[in-house]
PDB file of N, CA and C in Angstrom:
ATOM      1  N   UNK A   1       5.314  -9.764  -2.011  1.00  0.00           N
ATOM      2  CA  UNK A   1       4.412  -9.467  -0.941  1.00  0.00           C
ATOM      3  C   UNK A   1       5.199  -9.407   0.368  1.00  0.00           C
ATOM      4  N   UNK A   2       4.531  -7.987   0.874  1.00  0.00           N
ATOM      5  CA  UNK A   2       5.254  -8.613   2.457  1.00  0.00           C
ATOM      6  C   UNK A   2       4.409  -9.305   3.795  1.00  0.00           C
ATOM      7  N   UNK A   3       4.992 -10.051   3.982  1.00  0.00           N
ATOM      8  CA  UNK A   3       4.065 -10.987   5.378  1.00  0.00           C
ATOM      9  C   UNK A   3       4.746 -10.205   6.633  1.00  0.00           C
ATOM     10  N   UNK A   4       3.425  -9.552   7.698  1.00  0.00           N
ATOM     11  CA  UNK A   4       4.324  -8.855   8.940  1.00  0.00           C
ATOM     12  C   UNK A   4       3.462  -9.549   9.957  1.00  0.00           C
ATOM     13  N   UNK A   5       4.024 -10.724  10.681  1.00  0.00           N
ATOM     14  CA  UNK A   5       3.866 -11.208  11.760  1.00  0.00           C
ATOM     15  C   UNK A   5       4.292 -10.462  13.098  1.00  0.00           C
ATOM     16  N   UNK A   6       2.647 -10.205  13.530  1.00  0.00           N
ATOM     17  CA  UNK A   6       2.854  -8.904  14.177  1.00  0.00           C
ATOM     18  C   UNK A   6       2.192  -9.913  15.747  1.00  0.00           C
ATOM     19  N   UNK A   7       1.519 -10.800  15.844  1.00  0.00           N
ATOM     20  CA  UNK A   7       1.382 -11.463  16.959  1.00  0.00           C
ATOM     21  C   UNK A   7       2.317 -12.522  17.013  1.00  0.00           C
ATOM     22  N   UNK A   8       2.533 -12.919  18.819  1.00  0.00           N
ATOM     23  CA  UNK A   8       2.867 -14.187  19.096  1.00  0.00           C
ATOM     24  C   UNK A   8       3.077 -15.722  17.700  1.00  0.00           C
ATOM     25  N   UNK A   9       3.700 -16.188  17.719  1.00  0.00           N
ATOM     26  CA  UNK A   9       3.361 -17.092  16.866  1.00  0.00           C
ATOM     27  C   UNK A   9       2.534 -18.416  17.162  1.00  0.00           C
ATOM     28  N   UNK A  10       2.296 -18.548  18.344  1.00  0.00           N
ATOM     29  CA  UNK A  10       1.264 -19.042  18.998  1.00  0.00           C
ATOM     30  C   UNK A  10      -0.136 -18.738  18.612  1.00  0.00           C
ATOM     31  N   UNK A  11      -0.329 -17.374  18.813  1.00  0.00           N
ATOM     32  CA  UNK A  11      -1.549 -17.066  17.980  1.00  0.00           C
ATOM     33  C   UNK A  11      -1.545 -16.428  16.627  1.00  0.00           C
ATOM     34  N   UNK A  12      -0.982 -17.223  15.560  1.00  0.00           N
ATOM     35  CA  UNK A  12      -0.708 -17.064  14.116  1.00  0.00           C
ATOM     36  C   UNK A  12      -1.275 -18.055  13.941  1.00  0.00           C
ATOM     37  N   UNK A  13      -2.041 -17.639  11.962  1.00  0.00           N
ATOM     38  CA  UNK A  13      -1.914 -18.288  11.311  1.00  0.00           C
ATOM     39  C   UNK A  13      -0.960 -18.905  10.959  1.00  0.00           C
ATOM     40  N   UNK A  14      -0.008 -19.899  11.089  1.00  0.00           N
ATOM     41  CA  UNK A  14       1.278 -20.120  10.694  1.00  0.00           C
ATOM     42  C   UNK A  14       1.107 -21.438   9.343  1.00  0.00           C
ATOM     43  N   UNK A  15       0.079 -22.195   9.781  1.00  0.00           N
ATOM     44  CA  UNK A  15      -0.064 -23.079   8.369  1.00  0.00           C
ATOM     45  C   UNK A  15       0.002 -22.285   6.975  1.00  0.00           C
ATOM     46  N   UNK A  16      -1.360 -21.285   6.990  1.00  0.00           N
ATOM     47  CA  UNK A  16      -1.638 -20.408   5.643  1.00  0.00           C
ATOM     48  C   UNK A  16      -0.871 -19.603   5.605  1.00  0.00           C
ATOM     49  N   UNK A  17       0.275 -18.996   6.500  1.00  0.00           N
ATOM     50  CA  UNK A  17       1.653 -18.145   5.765  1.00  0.00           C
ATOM     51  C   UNK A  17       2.407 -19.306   5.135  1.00  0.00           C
ATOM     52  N   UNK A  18       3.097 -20.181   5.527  1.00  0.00           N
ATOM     53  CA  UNK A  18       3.494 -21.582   4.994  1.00  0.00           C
ATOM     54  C   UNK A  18       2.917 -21.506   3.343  1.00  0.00           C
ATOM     55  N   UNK A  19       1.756 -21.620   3.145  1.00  0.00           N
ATOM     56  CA  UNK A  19       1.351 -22.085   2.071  1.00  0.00           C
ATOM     57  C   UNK A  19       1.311 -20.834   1.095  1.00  0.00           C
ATOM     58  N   UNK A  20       1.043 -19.987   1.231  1.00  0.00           N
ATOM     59  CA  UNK A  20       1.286 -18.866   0.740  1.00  0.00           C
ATOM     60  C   UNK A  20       2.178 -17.990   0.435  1.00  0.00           C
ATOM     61  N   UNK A  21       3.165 -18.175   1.130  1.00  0.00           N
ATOM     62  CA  UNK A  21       5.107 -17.213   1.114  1.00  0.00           C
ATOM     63  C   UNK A  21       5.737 -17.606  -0.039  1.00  0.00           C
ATOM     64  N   UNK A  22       6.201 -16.916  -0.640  1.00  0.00           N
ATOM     65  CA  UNK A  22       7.054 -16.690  -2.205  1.00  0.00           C
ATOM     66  C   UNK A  22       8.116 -16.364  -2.358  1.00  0.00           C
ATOM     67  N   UNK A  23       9.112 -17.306  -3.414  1.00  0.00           N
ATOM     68  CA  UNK A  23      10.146 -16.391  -3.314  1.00  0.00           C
ATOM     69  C   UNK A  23      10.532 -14.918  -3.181  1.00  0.00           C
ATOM     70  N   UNK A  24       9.783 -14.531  -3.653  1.00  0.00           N
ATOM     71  CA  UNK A  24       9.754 -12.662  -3.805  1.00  0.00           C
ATOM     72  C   UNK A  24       9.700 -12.270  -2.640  1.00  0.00           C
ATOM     73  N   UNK A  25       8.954 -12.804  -1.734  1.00  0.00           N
ATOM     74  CA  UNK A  25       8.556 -12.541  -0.675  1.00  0.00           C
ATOM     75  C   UNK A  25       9.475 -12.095   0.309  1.00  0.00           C
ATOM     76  N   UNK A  26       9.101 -11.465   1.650  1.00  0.00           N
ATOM     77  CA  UNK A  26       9.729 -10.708   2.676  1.00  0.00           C
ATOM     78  C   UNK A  26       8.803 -11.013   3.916  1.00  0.00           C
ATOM     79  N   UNK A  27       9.596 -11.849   4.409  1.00  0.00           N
ATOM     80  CA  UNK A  27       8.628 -11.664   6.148  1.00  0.00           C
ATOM     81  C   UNK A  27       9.366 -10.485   7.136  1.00  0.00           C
ATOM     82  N   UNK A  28       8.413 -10.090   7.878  1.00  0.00           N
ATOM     83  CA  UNK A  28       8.957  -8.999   9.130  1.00  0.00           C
ATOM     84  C   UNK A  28       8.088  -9.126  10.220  1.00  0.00           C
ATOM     85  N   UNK A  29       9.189  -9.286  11.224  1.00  0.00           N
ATOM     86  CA  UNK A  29       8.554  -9.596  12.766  1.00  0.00           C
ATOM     87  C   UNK A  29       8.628  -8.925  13.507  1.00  0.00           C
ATOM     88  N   UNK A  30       7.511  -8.301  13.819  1.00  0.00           N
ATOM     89  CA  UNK A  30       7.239  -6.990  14.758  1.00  0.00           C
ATOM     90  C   UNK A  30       6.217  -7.647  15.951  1.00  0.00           C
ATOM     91  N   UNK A  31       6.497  -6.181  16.905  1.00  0.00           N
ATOM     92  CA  UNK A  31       5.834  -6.579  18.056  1.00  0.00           C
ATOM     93  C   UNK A  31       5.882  -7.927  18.741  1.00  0.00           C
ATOM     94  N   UNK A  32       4.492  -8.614  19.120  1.00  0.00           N
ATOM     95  CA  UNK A  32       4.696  -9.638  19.589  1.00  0.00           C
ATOM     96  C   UNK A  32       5.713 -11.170  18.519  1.00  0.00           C
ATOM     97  N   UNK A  33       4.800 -10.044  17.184  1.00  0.00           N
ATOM     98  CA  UNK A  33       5.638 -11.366  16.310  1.00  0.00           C
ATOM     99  C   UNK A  33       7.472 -11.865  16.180  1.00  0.00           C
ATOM    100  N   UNK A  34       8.087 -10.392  17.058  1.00  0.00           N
ATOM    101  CA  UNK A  34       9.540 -10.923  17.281  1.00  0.00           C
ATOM    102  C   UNK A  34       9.958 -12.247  18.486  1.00  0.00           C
ATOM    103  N   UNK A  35       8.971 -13.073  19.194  1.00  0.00           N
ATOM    104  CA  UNK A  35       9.154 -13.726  19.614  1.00  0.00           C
ATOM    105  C   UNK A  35       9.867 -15.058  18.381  1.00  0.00           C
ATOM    106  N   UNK A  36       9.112 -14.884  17.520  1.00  0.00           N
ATOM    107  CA  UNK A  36       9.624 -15.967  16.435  1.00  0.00           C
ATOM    108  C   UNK A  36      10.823 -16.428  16.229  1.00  0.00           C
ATOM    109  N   UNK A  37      11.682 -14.947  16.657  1.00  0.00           N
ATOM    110  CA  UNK A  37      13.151 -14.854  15.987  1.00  0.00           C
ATOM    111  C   UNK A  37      14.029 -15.397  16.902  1.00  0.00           C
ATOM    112  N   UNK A  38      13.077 -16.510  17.890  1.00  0.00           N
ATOM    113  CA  UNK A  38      14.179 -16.861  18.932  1.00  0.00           C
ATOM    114  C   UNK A  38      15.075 -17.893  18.134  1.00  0.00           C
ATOM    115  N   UNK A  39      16.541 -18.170  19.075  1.00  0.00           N
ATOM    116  CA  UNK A  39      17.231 -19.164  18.106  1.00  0.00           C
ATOM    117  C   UNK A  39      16.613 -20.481  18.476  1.00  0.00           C
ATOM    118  N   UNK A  40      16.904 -21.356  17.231  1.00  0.00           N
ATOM    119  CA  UNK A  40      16.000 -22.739  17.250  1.00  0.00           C
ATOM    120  C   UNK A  40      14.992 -22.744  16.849  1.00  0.00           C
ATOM    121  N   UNK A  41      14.236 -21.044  16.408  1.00  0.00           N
ATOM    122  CA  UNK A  41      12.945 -21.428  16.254  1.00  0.00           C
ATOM    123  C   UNK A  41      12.060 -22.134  15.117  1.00  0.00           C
ATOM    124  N   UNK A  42      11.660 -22.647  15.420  1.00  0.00           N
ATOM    125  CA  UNK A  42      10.625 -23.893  14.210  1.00  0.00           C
ATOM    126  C   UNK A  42      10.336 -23.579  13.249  1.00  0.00           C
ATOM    127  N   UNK A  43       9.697 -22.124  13.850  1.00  0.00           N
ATOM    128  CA  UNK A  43       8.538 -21.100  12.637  1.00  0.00           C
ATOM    129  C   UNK A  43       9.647 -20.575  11.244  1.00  0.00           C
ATOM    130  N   UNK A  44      10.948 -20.005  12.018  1.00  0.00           N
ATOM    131  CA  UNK A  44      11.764 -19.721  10.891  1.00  0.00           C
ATOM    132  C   UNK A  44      13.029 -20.654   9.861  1.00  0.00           C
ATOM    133  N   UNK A  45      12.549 -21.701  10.997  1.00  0.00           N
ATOM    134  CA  UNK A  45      12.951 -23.316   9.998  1.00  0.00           C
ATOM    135  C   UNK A  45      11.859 -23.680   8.853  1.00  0.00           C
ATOM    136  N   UNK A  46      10.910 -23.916   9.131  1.00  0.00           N
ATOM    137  CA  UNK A  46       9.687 -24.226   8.370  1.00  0.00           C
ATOM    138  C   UNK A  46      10.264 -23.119   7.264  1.00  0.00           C
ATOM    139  N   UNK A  47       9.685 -21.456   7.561  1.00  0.00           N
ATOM    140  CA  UNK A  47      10.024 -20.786   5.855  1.00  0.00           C
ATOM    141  C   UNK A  47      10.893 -20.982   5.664  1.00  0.00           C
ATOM    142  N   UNK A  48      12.130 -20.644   5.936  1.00  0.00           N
ATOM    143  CA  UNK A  48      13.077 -21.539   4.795  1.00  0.00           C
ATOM    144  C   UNK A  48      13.714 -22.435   4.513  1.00  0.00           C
ATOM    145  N   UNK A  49      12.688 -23.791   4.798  1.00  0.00           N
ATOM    146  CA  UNK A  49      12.477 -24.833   4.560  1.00  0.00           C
ATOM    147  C   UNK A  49      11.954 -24.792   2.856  1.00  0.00           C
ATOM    148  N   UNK A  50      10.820 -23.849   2.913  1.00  0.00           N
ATOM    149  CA  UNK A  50       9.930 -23.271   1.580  1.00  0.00           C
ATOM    150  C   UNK A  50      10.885 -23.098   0.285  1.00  0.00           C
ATOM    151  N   UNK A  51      11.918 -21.944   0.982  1.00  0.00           N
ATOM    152  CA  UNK A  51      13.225 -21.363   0.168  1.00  0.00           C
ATOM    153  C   UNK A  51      14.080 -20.777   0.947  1.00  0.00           C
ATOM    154  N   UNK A  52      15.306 -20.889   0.780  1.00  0.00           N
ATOM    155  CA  UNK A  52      16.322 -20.323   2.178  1.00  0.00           C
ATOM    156  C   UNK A  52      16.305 -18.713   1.455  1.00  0.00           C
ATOM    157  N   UNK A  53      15.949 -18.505  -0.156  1.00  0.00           N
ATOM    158  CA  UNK A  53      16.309 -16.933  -0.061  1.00  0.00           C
ATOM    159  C   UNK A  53      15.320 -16.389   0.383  1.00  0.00           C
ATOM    160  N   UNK A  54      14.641 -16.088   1.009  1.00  0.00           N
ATOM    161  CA  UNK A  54      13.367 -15.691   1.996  1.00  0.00           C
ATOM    162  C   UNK A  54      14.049 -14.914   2.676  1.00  0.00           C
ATOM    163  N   UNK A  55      14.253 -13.934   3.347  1.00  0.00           N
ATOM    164  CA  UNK A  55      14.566 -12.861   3.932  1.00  0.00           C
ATOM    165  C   UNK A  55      13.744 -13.037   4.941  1.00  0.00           C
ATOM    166  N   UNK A  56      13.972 -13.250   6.115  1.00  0.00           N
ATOM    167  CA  UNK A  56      12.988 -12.545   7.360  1.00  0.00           C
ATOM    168  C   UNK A  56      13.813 -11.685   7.935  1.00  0.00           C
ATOM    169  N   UNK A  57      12.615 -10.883   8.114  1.00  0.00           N
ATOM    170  CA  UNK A  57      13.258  -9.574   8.643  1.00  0.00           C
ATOM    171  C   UNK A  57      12.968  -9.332  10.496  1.00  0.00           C
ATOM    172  N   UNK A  58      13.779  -8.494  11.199  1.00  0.00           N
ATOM    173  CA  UNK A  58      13.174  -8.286  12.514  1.00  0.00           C
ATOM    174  C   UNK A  58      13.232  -7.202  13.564  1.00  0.00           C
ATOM    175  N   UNK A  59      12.398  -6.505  13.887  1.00  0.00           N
ATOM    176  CA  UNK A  59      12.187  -4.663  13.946  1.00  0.00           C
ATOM    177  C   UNK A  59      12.868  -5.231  15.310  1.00  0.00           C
ATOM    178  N   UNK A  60      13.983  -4.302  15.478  1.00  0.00           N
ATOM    179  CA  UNK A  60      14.882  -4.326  16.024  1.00  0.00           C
ATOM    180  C   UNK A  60      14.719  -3.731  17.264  1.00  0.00           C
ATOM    181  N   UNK A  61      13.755  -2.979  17.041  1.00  0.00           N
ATOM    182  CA  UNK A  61      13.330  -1.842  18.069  1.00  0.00           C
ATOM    183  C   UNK A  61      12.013  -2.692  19.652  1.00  0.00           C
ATOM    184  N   UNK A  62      11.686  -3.410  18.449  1.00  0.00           N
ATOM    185  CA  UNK A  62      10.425  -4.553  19.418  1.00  0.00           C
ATOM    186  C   UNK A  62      11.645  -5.332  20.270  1.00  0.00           C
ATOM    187  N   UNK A  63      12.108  -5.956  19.555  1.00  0.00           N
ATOM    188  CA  UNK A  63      13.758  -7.087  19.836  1.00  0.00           C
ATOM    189  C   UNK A  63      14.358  -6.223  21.782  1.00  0.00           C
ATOM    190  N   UNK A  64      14.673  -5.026  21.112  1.00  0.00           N
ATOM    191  CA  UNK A  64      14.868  -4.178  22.268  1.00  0.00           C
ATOM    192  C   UNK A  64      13.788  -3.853  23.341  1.00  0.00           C
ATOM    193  N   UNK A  65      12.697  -3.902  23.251  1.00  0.00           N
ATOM    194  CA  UNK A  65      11.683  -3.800  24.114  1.00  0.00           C
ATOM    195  C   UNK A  65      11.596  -4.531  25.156  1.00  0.00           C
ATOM    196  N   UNK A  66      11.596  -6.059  24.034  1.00  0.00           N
ATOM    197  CA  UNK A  66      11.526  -7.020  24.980  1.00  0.00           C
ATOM    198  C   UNK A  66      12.535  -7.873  25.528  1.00  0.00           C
ATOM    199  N   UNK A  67      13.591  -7.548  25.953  1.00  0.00           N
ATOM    200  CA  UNK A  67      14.722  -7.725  26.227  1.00  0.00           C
ATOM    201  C   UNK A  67      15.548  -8.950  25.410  1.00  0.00           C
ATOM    202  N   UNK A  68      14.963  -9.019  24.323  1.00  0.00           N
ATOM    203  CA  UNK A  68      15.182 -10.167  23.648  1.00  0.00           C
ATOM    204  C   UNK A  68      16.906  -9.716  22.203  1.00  0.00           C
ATOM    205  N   UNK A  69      17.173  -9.323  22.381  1.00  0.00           N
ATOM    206  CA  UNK A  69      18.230  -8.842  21.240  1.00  0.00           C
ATOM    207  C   UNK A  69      18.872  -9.786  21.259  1.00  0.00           C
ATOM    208  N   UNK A  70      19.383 -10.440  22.347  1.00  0.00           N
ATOM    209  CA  UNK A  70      20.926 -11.305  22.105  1.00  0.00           C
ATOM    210  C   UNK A  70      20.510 -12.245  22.199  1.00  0.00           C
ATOM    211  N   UNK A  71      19.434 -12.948  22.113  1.00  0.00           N
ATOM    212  CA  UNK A  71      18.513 -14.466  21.878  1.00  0.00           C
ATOM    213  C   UNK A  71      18.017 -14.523  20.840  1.00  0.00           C
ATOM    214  N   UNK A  72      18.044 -14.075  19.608  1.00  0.00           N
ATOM    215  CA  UNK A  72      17.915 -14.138  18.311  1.00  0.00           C
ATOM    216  C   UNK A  72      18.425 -15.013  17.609  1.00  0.00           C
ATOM    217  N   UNK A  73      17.741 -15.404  16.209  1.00  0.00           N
ATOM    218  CA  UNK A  73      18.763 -16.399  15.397  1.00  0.00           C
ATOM    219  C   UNK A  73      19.596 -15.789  14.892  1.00  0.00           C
ATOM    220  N   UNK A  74      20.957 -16.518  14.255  1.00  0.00           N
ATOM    221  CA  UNK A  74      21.367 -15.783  13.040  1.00  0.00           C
ATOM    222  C   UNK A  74      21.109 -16.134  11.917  1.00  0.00           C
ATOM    223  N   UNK A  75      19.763 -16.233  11.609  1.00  0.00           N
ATOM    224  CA  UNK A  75      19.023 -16.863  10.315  1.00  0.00           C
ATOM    225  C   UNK A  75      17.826 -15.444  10.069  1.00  0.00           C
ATOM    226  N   UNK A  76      18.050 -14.404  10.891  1.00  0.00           N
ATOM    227  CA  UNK A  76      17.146 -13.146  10.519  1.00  0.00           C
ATOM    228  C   UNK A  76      17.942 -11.790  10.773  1.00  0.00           C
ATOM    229  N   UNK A  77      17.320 -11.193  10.136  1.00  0.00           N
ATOM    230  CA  UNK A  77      17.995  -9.501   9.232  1.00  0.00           C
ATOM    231  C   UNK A  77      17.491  -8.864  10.739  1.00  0.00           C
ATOM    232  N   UNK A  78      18.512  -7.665  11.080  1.00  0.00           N
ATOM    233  CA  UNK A  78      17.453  -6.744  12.082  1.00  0.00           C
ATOM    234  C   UNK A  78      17.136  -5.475  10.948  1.00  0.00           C
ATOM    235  N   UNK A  79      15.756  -5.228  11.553  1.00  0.00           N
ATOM    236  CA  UNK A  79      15.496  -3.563  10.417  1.00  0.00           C
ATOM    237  C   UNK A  79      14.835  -3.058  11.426  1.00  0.00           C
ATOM    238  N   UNK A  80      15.501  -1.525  11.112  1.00  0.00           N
ATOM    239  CA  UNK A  80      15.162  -0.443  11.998  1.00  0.00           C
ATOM    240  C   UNK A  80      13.491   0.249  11.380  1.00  0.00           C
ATOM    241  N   UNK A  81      12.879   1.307  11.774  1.00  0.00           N
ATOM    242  CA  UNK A  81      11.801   2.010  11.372  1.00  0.00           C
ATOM    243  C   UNK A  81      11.974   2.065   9.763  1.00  0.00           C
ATOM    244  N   UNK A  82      13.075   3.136   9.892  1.00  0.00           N
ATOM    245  CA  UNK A  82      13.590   3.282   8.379  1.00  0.00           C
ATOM    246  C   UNK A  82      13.407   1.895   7.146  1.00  0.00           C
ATOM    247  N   UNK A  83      13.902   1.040   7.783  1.00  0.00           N
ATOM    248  CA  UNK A  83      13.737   0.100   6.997  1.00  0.00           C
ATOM    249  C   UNK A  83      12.666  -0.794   6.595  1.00  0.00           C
ATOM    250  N   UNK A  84      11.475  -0.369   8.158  1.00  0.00           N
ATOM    251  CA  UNK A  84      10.524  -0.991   7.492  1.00  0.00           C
ATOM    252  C   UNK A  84       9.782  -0.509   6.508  1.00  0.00           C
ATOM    253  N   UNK A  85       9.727   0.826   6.588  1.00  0.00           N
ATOM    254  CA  UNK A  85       9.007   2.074   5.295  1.00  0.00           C
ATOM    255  C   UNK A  85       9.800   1.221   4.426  1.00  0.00           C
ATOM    256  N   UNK A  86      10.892   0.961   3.875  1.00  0.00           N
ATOM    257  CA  UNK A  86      11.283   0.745   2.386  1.00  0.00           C
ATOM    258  C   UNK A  86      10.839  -1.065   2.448  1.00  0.00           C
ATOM    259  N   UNK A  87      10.948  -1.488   3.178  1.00  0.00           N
ATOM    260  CA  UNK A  87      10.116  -2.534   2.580  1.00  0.00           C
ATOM    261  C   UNK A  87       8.904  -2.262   2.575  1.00  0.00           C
ATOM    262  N   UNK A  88       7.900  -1.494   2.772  1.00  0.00           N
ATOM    263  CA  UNK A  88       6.715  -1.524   2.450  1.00  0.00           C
ATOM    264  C   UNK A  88       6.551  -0.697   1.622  1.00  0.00           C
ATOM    265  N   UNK A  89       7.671   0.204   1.215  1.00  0.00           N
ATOM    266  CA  UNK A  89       7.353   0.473  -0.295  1.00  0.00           C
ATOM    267  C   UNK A  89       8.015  -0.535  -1.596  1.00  0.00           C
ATOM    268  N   UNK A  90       8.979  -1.601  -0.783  1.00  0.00           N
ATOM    269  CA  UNK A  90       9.322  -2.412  -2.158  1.00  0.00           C
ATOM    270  C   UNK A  90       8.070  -3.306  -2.127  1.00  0.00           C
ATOM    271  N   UNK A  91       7.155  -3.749  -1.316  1.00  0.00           N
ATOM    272  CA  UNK A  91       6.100  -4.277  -1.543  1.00  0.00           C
ATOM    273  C   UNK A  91       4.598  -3.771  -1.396  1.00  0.00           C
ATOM    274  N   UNK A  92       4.146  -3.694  -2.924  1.00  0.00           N
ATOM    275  CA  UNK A  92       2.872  -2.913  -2.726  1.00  0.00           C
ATOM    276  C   UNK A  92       1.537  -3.616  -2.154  1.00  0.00           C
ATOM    277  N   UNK A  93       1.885  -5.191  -1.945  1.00  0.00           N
ATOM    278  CA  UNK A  93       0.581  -5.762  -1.103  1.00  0.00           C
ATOM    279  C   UNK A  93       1.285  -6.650   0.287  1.00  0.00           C
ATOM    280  N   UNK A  94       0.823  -6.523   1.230  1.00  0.00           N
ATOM    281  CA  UNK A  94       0.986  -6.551   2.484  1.00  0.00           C
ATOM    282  C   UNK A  94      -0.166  -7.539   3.446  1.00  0.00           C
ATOM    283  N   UNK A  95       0.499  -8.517   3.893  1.00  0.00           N
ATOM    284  CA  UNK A  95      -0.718  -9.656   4.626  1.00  0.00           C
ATOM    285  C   UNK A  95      -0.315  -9.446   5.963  1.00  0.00           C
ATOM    286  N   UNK A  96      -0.907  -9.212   6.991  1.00  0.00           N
ATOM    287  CA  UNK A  96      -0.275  -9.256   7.996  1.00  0.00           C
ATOM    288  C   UNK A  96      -0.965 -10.507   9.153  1.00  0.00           C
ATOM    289  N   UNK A  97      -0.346 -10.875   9.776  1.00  0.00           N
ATOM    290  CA  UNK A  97      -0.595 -12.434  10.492  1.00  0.00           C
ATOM    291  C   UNK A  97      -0.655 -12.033  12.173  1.00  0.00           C
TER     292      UNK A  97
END
């Protein structure tokens, strides 16, 4: 499944992604949801806390918007447009937060 935390993580569900995220699984943080990917952040301690092979992913393009690129962890993937199409075709069900 892919999880796309697309708001603030402030205003996330963040308990019920917690309880719900799978190994298989793929998170991606778009829009407001690239605030997450700051370094230190909690939210991406907690998942892979779950399992470190968890992939979070982070649209690189939001990252750039918000002047945020070089305040990132190095505990998340950047993916371009391109890349988010192929993860949403490697995953055919999609929750978004």
């Amino acid at each position: 499944m892919l999880h796309t935390l697309m708001n603030s993580p402030t205003y996330s569900d963040l308990d019920t992604l917690l309880l719900l995220i799978s190994v298989e699984d793929d998170v991606l943080l778009l829009q407001d949801g690239v605030l997450a990917s700051l370094k230190d952040s909690l939210i991406i301690n907690k998942i892979l806390r779950i399992n470190k092979s968890i992939i979070i992913w982070v649209l690189e393009e939001d990252l750039i918007a918000r002047g945020i690129i070089k305040q990132i962890s190095n505990k998340v993937r950047l993916v371009n447009y391109n890349g988010f199409v192929e993860l949403t075709e490697k995953h055919h069900q999609q929750i978004v937060w």
